[in-house]
C-alpha atoms as a PDB file:
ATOM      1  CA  UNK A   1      94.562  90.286 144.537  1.00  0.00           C
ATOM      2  CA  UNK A   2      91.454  91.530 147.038  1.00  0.00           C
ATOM      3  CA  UNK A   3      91.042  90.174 150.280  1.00  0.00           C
ATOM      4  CA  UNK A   4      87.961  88.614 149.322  1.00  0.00           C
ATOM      5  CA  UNK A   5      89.405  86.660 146.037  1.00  0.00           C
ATOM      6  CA  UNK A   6      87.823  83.778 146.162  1.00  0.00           C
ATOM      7  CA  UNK A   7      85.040  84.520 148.623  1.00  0.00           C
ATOM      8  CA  UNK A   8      81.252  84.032 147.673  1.00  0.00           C
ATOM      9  CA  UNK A   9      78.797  86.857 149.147  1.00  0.00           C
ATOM     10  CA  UNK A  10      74.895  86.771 148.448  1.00  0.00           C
ATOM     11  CA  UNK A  11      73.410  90.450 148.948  1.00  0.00           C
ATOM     12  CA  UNK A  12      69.580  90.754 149.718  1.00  0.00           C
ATOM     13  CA  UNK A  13      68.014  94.337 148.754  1.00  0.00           C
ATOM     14  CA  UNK A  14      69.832  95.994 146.129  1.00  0.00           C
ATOM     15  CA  UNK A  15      67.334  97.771 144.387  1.00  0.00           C
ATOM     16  CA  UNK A  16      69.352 101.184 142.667  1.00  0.00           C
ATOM     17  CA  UNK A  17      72.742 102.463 142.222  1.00  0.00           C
ATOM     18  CA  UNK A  18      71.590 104.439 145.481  1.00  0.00           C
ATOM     19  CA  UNK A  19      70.907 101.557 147.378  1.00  0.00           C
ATOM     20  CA  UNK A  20      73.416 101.087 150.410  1.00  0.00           C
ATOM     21  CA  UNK A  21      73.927  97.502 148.876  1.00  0.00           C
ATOM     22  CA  UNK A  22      75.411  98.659 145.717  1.00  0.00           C
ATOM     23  CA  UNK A  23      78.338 100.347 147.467  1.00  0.00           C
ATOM     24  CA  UNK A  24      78.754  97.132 149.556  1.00  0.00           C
ATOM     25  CA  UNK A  25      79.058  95.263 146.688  1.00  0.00           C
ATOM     26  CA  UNK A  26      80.833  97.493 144.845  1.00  0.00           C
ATOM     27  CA  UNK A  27      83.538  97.227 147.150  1.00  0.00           C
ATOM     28  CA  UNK A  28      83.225  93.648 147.575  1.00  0.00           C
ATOM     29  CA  UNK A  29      83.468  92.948 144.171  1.00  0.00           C
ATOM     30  CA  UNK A  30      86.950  95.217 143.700  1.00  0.00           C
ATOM     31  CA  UNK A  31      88.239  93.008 146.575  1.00  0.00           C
ATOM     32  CA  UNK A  32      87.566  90.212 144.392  1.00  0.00           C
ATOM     33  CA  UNK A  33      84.397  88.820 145.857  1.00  0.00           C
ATOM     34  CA  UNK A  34      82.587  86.851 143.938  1.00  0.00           C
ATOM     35  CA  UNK A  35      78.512  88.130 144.340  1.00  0.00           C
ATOM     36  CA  UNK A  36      74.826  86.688 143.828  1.00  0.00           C
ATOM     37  CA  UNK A  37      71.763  88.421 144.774  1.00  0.00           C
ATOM     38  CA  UNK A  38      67.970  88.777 145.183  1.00  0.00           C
ATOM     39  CA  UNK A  39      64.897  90.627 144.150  1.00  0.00           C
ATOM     40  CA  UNK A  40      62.340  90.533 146.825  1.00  0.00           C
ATOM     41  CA  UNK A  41      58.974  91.134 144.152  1.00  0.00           C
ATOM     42  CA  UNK A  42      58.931  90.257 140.942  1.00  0.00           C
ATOM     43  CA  UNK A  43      58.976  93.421 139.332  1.00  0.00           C
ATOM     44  CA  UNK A  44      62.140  94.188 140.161  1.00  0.00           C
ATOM     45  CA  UNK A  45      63.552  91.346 138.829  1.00  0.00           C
ATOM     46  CA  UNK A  46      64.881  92.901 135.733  1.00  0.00           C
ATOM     47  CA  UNK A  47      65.978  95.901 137.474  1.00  0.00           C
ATOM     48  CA  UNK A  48      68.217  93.617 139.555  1.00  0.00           C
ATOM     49  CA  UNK A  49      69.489  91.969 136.372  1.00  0.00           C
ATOM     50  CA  UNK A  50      70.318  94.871 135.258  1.00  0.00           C
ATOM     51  CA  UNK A  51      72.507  96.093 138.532  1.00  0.00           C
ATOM     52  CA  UNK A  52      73.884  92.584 139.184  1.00  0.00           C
ATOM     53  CA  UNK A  53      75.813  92.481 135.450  1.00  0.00           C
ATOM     54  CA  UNK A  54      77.685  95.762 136.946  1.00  0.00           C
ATOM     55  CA  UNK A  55      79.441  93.556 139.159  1.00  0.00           C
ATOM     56  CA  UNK A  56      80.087  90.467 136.374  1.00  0.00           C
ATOM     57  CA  UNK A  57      77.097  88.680 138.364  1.00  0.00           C
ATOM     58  CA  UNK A  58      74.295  86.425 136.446  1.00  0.00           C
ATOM     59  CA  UNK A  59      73.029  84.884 139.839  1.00  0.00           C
ATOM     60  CA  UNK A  60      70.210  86.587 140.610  1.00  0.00           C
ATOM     61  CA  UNK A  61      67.208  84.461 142.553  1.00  0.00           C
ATOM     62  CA  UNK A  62      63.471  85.581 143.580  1.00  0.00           C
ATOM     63  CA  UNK A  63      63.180  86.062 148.027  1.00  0.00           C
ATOM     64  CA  UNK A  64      60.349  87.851 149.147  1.00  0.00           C
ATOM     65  CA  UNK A  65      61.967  88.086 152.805  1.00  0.00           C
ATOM     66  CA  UNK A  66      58.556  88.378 154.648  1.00  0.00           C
ATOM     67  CA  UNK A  67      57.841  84.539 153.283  1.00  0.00           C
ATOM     68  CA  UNK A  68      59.608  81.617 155.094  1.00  0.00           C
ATOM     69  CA  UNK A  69      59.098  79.811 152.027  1.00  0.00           C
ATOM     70  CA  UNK A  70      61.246  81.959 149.805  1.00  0.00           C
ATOM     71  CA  UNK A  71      63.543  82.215 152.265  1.00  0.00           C
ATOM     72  CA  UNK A  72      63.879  78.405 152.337  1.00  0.00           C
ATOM     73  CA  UNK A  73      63.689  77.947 148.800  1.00  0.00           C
ATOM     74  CA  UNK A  74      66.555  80.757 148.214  1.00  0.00           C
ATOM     75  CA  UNK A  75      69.449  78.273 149.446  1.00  0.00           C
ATOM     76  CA  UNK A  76      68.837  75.576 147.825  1.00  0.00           C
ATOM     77  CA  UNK A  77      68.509  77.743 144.503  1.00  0.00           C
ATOM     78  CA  UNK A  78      71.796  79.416 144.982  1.00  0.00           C
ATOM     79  CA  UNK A  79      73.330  75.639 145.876  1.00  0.00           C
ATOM     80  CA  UNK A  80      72.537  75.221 142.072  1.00  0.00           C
ATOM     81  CA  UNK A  81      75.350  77.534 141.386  1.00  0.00           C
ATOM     82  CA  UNK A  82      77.843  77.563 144.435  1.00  0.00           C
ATOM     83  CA  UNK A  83      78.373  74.814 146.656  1.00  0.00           C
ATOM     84  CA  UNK A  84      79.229  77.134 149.844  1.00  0.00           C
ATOM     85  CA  UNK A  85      78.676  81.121 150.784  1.00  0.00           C
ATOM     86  CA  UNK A  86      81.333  82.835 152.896  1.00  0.00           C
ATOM     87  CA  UNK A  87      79.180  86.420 153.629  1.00  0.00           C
ATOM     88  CA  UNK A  88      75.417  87.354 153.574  1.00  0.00           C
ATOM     89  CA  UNK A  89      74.813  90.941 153.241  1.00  0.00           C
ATOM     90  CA  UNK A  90      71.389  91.607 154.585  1.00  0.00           C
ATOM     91  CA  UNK A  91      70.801  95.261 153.551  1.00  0.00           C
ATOM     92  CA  UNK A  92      66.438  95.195 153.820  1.00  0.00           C
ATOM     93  CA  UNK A  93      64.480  97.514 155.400  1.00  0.00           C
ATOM     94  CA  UNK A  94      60.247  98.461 155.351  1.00  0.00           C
ATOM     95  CA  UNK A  95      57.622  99.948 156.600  1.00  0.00           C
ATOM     96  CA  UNK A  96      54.730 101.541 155.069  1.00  0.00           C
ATOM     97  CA  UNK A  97      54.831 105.666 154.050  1.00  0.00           C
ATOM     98  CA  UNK A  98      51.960 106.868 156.115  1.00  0.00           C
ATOM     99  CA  UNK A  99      54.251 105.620 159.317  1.00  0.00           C
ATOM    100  CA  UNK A 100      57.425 107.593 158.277  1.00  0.00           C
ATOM    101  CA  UNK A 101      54.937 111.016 158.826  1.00  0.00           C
ATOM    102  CA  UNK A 102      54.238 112.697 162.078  1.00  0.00           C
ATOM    103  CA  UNK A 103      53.849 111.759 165.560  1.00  0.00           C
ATOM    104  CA  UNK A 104      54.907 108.469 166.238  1.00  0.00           C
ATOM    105  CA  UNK A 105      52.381 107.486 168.783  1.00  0.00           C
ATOM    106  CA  UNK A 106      49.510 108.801 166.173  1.00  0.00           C
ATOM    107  CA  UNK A 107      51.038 106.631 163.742  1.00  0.00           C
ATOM    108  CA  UNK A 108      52.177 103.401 164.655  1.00  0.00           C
ATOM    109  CA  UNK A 109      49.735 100.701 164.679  1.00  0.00           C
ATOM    110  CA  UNK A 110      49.916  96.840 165.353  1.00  0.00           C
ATOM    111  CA  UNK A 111      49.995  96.012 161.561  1.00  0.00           C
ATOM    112  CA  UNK A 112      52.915  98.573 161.455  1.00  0.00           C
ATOM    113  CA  UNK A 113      54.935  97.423 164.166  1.00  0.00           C
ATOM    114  CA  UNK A 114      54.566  94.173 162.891  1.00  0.00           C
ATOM    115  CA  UNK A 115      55.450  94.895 158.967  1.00  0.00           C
ATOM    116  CA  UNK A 116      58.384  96.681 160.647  1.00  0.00           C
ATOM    117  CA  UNK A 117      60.119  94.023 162.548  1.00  0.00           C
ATOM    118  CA  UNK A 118      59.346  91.490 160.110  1.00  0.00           C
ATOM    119  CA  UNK A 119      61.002  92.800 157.333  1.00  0.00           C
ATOM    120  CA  UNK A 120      63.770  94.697 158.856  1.00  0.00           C
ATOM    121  CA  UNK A 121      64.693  93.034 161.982  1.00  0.00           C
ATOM    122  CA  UNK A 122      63.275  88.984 162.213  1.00  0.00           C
ATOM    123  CA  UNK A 123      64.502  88.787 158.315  1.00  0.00           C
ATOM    124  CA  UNK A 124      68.387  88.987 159.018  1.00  0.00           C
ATOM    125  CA  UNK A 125      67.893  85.500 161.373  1.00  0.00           C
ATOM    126  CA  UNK A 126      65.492  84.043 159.246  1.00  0.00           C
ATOM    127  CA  UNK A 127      68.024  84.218 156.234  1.00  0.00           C
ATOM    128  CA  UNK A 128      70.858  83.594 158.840  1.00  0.00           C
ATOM    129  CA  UNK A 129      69.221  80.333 159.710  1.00  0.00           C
ATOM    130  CA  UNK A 130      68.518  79.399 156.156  1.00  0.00           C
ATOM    131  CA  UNK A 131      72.454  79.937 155.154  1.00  0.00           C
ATOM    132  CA  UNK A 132      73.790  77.906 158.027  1.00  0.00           C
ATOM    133  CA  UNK A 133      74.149  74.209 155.608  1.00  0.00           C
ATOM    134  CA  UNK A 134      76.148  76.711 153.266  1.00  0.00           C
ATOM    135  CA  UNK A 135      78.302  78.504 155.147  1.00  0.00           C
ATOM    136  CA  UNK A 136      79.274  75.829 157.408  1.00  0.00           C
ATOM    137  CA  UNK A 137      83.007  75.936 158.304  1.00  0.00           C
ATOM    138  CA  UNK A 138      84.018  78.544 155.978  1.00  0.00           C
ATOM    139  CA  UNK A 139      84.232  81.076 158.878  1.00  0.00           C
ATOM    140  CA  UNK A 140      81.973  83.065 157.566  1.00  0.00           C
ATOM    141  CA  UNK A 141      80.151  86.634 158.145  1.00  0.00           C
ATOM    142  CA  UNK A 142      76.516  88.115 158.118  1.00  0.00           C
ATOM    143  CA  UNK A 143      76.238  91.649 157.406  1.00  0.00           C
ATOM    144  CA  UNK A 144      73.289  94.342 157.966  1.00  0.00           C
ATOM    145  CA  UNK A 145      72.411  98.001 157.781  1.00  0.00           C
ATOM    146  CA  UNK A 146      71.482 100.346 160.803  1.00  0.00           C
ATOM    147  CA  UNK A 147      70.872 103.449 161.608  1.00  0.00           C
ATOM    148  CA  UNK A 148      71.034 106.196 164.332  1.00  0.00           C
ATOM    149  CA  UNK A 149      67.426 106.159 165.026  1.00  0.00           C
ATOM    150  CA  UNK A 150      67.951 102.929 167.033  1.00  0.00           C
ATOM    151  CA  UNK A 151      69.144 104.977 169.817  1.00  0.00           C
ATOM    152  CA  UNK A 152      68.453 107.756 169.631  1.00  0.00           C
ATOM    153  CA  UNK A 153      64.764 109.098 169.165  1.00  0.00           C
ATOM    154  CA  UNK A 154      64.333 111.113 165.209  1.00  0.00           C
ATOM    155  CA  UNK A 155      61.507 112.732 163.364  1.00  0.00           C
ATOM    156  CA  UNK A 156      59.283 111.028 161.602  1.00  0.00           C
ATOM    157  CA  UNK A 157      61.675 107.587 161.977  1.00  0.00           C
ATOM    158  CA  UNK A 158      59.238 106.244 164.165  1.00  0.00           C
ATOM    159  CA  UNK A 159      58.498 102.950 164.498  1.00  0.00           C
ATOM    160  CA  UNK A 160      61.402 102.448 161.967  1.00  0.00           C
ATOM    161  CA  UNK A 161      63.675 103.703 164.650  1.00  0.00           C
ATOM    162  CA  UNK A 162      61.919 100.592 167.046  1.00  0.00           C
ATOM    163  CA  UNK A 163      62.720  98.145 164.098  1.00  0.00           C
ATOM    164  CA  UNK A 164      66.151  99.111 163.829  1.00  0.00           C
ATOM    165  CA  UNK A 165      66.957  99.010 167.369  1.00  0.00           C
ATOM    166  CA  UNK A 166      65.195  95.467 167.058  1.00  0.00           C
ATOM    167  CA  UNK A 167      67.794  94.507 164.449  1.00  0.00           C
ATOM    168  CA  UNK A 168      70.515  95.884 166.985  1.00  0.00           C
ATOM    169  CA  UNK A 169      69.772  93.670 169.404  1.00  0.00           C
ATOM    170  CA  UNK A 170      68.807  90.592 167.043  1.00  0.00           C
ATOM    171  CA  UNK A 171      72.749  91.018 165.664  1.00  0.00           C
ATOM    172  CA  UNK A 172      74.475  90.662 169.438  1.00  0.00           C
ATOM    173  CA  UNK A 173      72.335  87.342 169.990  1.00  0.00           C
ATOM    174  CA  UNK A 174      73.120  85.645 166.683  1.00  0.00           C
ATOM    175  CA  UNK A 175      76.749  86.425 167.098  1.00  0.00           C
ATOM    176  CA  UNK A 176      76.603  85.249 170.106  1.00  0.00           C
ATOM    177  CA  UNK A 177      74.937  81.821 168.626  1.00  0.00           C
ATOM    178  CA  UNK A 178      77.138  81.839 165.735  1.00  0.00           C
ATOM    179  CA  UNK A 179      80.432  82.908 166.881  1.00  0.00           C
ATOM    180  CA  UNK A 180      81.134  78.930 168.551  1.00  0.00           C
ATOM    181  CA  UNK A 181      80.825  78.004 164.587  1.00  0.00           C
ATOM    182  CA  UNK A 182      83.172  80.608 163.225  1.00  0.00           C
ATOM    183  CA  UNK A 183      80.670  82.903 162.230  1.00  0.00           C
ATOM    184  CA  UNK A 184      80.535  86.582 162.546  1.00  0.00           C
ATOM    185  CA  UNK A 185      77.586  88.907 162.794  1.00  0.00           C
ATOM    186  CA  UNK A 186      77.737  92.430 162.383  1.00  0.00           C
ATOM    187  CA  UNK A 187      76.588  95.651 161.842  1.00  0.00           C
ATOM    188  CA  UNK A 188      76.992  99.006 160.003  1.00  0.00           C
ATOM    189  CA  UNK A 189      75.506 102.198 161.270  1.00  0.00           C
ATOM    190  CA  UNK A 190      75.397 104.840 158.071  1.00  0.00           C
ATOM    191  CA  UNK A 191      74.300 108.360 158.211  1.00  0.00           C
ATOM    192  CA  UNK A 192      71.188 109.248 156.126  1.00  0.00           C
ATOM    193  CA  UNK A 193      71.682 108.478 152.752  1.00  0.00           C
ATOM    194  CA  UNK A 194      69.330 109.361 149.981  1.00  0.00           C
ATOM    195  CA  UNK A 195      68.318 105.548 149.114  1.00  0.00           C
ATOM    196  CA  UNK A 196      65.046 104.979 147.929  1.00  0.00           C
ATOM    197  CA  UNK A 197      63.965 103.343 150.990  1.00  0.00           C
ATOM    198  CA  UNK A 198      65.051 106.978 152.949  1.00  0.00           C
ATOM    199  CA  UNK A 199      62.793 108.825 150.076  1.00  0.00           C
ATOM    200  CA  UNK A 200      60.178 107.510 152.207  1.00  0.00           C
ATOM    201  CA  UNK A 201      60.701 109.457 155.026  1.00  0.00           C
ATOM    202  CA  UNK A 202      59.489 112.473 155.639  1.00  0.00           C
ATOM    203  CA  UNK A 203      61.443 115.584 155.636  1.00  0.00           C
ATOM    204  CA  UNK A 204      64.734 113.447 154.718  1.00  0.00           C
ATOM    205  CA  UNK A 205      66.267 116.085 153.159  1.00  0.00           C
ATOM    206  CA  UNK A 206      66.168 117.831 156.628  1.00  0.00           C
ATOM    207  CA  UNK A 207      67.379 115.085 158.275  1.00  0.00           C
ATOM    208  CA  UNK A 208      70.491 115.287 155.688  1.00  0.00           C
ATOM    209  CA  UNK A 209      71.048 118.707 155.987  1.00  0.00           C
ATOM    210  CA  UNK A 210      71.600 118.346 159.760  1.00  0.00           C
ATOM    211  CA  UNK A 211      73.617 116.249 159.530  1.00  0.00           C
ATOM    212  CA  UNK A 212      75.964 117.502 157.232  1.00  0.00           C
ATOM    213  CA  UNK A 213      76.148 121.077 159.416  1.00  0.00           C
ATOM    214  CA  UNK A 214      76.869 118.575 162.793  1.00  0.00           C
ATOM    215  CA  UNK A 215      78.782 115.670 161.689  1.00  0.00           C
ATOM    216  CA  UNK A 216      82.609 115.905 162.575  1.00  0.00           C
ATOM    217  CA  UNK A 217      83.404 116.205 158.867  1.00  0.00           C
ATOM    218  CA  UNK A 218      80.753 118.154 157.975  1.00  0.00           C
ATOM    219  CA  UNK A 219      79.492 116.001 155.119  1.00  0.00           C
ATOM    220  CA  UNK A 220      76.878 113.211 154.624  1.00  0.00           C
ATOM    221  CA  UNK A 221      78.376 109.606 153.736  1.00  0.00           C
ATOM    222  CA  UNK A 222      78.490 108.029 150.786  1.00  0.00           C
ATOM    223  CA  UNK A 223      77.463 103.986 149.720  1.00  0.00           C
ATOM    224  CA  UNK A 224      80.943 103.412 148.919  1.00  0.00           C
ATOM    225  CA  UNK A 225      82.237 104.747 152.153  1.00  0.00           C
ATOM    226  CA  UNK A 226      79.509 102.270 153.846  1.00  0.00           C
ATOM    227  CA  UNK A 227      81.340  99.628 151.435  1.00  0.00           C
ATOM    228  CA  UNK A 228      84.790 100.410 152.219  1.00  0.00           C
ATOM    229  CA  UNK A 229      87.262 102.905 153.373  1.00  0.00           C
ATOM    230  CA  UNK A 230      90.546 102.770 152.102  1.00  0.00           C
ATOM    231  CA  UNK A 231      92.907 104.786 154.185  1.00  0.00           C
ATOM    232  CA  UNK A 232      96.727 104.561 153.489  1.00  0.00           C
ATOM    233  CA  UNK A 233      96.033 101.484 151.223  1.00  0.00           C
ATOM    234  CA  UNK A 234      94.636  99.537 153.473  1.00  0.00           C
ATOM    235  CA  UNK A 235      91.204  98.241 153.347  1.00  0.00           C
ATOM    236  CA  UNK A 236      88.817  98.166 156.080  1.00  0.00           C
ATOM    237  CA  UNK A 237      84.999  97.283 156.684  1.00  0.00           C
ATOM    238  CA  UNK A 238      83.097 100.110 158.032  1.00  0.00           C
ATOM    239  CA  UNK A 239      81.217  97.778 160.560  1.00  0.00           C
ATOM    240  CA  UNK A 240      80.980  97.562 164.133  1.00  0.00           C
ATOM    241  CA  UNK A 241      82.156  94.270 165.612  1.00  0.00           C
ATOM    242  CA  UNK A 242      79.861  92.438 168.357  1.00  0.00           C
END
């Protein structure tokens, strides 16, 4: 028996066996989670099928994040099939190409900045408030993905790396709204992994192999590491705790 037998987890942006969500809810699911997710356009509804039946799932509901509608109409869709969620894993992140290319300043642009923190950052509280009638008392969690580029300045990241340093911040102050009601909000930091969101990027295979010659184990991570590490049989999230 997992640590999460019994628990109920929704997971917003899986999109590939690359995505960082799959190894999230790969290891959720071996823990004996219990998992629903979300396509954000319809096209990728069927891919999404397809993924979620990896993992035993058939709940899988339309939520274009950048529309409070969706994001209101998700809950009450997912009530149709659980009565209560214990973790959302919010694992979303966009911006257009041309502003992953070049000089930051030369490329950022209202529209950009605003596409950016929509989607990546004001998303996580948007679907955080949504939840809140479901996870009520169940002492739950919220999870989300960032990166390195929130603190530090990278190439071509660029207004990306403003977004996700945005999200940073947006995770202290809901756990600091949420933690009175049992609920905690946190955050992983990954090194680059070859997602299809990262394919975006320019030069990302650079960005990779730097890492891999400077990081203390001299390797890049993998999703399932992001999931889970397991270290003397134990299991432990690979989040940081605000």
């Amino acid at each position: 028996m997992g640590f999460l037998t019994g628990k109920r987890v929704l997971i917003v942006g899986l999109l590939s066996n690359r995505s960082i969500a799959y190894g999230i809810a790969e290891a959720m699911k071996r823990e004996g989670a219990e998992l629903a997710f979300s396509y954000q356009m319809d096209k990728f509804e069927d891919r999404v099928k397809k993924l979620a039946a990896d993992f035993d799932s058939t709940i899988v509901l339309p939520c274009d994040v950048g529309s409070d509608e969706q994001i209101d109409a998700l809950f009450p869709a997912l009530a149709k099939h659980w009565d209560g969620i214990d973790v959302v894993v919010h694992s979303v992140a966009f911006v257009p190409k041309d502003a992953l290319d070049g000089d930051y300043l030369e490329k950022v642009t209202r529209e950009y900045f605003r596409i950016a923190h929509d989607i990546s950052s004001y998303s996580f509280a948007a679907l955080a408030k949504a939840a809140m009638p479901m996870m009520e008392g169940r002492n739950g969690s919220l999870l989300t993905i960032s990166y390195l580029g929130a603190e530090r300045t990278l190439p071509n990241y660029n207004v990306m790396g403003v977004a996700k340093a945005s999200l940073e911040a947006n995770v202290r102050y809901m756990a600091q709204s949420l933690g009175p009601k049992g609920i905690r909000v946190n955050a992983v930091s990954a090194g680059p992994i070859k997602t299809l969101a990262a394919s975006g990027i320019a030069d990302f295979d650079k960005m990779q192999g730097f890492n891999e010659k400077h990081a203390p184990l001299r390797r890049n991570v993998t999703i399932e590491e992001v999931g889970i590490l397991n270290k003397k049989g134990r299991q432990s999230m690979t989040a940081f705790f605000y």
